[in-house]
C-alpha atoms as a PDB file:
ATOM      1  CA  UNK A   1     -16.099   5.287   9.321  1.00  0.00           C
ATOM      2  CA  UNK A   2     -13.241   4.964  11.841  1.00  0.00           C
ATOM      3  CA  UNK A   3     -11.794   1.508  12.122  1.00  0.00           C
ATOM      4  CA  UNK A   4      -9.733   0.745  15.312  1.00  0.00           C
ATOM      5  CA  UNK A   5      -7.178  -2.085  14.195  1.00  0.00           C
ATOM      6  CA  UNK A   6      -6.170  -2.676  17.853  1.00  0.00           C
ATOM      7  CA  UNK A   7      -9.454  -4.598  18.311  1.00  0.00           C
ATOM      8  CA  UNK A   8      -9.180  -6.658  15.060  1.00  0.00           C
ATOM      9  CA  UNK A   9      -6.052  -7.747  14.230  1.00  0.00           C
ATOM     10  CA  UNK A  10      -2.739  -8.992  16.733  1.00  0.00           C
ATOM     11  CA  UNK A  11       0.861  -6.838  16.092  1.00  0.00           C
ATOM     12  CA  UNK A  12       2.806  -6.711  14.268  1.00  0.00           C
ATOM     13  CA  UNK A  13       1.097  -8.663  11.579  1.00  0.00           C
ATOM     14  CA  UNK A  14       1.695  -9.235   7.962  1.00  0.00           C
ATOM     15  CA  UNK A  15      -1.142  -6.472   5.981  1.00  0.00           C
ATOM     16  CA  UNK A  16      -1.942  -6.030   2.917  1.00  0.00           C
ATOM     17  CA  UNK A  17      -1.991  -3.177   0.588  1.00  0.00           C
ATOM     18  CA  UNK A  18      -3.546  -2.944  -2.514  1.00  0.00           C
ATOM     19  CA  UNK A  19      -2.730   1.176  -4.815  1.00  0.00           C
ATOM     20  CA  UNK A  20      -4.708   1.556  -7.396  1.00  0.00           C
ATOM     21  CA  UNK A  21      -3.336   4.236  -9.799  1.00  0.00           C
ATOM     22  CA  UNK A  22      -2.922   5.087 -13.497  1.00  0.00           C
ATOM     23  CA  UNK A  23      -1.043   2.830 -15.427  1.00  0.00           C
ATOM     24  CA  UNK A  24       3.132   3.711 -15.153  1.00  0.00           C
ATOM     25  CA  UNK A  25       5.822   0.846 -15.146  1.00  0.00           C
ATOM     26  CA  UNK A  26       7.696   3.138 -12.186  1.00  0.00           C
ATOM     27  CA  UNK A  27       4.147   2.705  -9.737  1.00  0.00           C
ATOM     28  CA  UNK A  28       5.591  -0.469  -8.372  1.00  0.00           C
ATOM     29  CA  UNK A  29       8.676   1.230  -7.339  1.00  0.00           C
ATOM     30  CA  UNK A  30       7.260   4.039  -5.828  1.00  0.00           C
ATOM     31  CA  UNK A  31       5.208   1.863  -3.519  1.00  0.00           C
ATOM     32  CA  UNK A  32       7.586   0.209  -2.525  1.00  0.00           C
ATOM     33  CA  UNK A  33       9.290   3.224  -2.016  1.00  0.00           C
ATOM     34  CA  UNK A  34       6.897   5.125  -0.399  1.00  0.00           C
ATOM     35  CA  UNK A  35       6.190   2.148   1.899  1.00  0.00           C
ATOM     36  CA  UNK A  36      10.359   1.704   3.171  1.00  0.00           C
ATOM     37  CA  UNK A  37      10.208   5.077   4.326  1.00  0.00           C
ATOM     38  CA  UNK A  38       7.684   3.895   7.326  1.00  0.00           C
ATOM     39  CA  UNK A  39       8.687   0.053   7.130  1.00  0.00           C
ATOM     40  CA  UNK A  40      12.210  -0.916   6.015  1.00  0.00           C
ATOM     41  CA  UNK A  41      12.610  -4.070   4.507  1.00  0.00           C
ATOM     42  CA  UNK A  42      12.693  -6.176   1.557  1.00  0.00           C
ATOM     43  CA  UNK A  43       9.320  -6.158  -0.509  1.00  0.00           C
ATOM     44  CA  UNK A  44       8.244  -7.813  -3.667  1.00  0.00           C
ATOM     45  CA  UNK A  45       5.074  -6.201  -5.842  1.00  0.00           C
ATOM     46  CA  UNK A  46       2.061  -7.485  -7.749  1.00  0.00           C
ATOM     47  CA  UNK A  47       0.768  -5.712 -10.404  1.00  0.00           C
ATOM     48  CA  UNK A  48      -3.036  -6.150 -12.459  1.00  0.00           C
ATOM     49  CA  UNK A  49      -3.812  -4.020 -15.122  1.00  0.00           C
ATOM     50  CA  UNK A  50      -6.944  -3.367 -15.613  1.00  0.00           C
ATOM     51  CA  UNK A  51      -9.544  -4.517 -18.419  1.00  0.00           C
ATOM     52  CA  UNK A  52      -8.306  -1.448 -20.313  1.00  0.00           C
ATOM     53  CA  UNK A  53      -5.091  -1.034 -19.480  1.00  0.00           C
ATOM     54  CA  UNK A  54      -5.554   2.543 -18.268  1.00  0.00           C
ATOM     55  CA  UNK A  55      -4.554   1.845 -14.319  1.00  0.00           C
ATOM     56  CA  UNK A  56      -2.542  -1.045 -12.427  1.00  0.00           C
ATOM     57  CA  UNK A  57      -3.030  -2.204  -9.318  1.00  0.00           C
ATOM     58  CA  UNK A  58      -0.366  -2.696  -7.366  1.00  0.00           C
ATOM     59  CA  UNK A  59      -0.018  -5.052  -3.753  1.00  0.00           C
ATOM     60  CA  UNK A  60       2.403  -5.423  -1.237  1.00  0.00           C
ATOM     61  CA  UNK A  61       2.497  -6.998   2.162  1.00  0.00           C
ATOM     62  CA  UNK A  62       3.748  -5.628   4.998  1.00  0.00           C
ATOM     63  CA  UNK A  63       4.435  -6.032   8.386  1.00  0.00           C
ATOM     64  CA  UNK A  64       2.763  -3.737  10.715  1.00  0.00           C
ATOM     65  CA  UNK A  65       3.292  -2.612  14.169  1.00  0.00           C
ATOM     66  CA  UNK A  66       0.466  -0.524  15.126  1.00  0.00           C
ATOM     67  CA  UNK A  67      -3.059   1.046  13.444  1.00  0.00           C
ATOM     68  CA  UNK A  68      -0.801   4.369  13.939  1.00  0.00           C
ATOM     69  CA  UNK A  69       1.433   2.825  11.336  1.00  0.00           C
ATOM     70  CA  UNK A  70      -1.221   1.274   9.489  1.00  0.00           C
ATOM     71  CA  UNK A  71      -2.815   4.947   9.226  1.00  0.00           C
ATOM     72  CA  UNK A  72       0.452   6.068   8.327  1.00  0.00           C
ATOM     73  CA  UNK A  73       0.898   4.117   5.193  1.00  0.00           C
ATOM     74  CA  UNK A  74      -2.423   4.416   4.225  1.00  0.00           C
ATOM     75  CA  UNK A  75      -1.849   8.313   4.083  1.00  0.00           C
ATOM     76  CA  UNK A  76       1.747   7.887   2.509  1.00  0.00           C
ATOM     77  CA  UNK A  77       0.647   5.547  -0.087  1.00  0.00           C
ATOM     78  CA  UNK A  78      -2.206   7.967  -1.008  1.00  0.00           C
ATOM     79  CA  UNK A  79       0.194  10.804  -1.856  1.00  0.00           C
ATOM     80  CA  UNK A  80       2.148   9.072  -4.370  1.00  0.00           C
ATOM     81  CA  UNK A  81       1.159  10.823  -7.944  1.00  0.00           C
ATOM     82  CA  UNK A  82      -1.059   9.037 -10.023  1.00  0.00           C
ATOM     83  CA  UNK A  83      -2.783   6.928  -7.015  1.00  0.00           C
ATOM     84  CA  UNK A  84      -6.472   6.878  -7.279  1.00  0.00           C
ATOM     85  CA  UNK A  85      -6.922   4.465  -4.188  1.00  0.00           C
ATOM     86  CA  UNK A  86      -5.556   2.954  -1.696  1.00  0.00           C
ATOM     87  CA  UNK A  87      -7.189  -0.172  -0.223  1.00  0.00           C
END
C-alpha cells in the first residue's frame, strides 16, 4: 500500500521512527547514524527491550522535509544489520 505523505502531514514536520532489531548496545548509534547521513542534526534515542530481551526497539524523531525523504530514511534505516523493522 502506497502512502502519499504530501496529503497527510504539513513540511517539514517532526516524524517519528521506531527500528526494531536484535538486541546490540551499538543499534542506537547506528540509527542515529544512519539517520544524519539524510538529516543532520542533533538526536537523542529511546530504547525498549523486549519481553525477552532478544531485540530493542529503538525511536528517534526527526524532522522531515518531504515523503521523498521520509522514503529515504525508511529505506536507510532498513539496511542497517540486525534491523527486523522499521516503523
Amino acid at each position: 500500500m502506497k502512502v502519499n505523505f504530501d496529503e497527510l502531514v504539513e513540511f517539514p514536520s517532526v516524524f517519528p521512527f521506531k527500528v526494531m532489531g536484535l538486541a546490540d548496545p551499538k543499534l542506537p548509534e547506528r540509527v542515529v547514524s544512519a539517520v544524519q547521513k539524510h538529516a543532520p542534526g542533533d538526536y537523542t534515542t529511546t530504547v525498549r527491550p523486549s519481553s525477552k530481551g532478544n531485540y530493542h526497539a529503538v525511536s528517534i524523531r526527526v524532522t522531515v522535509t518531504s515523503q521523498t525523504h521520509i522514503e529515504a530514511l525508511y529505506k536507510a534505516l532498513g539496511e542497517i544489520e540486525g534491523v527486523k523493522h522499521v516503523l
